[in-house]
Protein backbone atom coordinates (compact mmCIF):
# COMPACT_ATOMS: atom_id res chain seq x y z
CA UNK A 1 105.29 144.49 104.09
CA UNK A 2 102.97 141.55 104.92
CA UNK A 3 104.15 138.10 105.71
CA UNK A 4 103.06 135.84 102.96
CA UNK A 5 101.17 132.67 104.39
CA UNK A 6 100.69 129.75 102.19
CA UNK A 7 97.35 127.70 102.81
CA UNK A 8 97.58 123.97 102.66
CA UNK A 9 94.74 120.86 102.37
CA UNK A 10 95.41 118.08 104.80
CA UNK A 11 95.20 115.07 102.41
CA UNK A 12 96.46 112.37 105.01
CA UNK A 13 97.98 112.52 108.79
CA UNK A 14 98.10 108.54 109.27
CA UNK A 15 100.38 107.35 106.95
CA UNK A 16 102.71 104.87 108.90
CA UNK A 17 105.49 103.86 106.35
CA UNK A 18 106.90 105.68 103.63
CA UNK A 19 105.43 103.78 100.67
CA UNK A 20 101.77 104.65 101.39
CA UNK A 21 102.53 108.18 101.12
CA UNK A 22 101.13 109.88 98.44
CA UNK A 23 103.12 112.37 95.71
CA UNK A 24 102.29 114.65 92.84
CA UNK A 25 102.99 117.79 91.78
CA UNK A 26 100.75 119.79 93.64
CA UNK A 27 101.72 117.62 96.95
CA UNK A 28 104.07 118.74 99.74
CA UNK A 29 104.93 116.71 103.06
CA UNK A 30 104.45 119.12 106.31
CA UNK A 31 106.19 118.31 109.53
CA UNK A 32 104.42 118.98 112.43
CA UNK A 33 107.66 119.64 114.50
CA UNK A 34 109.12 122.56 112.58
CA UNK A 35 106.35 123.62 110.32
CA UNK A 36 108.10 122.91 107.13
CA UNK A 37 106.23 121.65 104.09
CA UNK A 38 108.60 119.88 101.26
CA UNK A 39 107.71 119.12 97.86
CA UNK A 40 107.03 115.40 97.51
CA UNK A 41 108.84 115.35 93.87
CA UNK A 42 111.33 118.00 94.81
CA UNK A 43 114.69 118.77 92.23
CA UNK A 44 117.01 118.03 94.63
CA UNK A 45 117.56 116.06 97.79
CA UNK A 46 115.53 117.92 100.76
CA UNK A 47 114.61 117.49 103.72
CA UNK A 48 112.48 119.69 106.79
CA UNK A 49 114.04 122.41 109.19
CA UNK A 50 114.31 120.12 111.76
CA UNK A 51 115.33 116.97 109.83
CA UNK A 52 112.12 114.55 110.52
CA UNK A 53 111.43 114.41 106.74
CA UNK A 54 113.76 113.54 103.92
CA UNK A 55 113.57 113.02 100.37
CA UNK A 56 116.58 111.36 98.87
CA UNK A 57 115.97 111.37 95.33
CA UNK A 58 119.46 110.09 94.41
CA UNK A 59 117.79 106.50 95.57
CA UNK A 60 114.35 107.28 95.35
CA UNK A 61 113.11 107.14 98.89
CA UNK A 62 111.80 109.26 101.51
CA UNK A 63 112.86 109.22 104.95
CA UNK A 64 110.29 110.25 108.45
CA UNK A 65 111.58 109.68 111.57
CA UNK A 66 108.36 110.59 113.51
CA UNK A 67 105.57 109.79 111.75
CA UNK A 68 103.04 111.12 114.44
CA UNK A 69 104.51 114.58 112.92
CA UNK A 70 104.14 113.72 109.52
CA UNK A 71 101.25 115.14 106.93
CA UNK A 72 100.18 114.92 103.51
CA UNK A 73 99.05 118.46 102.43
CA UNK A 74 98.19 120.13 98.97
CA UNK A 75 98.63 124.04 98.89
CA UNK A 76 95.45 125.43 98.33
């Protein structure tokens, strides 16, 4: 069986703070470090493999601790 690869749109790789990043449903948050893409209006609280992104929807914010590794992506 095949490896299933999911194909993402880079939407924005310079956000600098965590209010001018976009969300939306069709929106995910790839780190650069670990290669994880999150939802950016997730369920639950969530973060990346490797912890660099966070989304804490208990208080509504998002968390990147290296924002050189952060993107804004829509699967494609």
């Amino acid at each position: 069986m095949g490896m299933m690869v999911e194909m993402f749109q880079l939407l924005a790789a310079d956000v600098r703070d965590e209010s001018e990043a976009p969300k939306g449903p069709d929106v995910y948050y790839r780190c650069r470090l670990c290669s994880s893409a999150i939802p950016s209006q997730p369920d639950d609280n969530i973060g990346c493999d490797c912890g660099n992104i966070f989304i804490d929807i208990d208080y509504f914010r998002l968390v990147v601790r290296d924002f050189g590794a952060f993107e804004v992506v829509r699967r494609s």
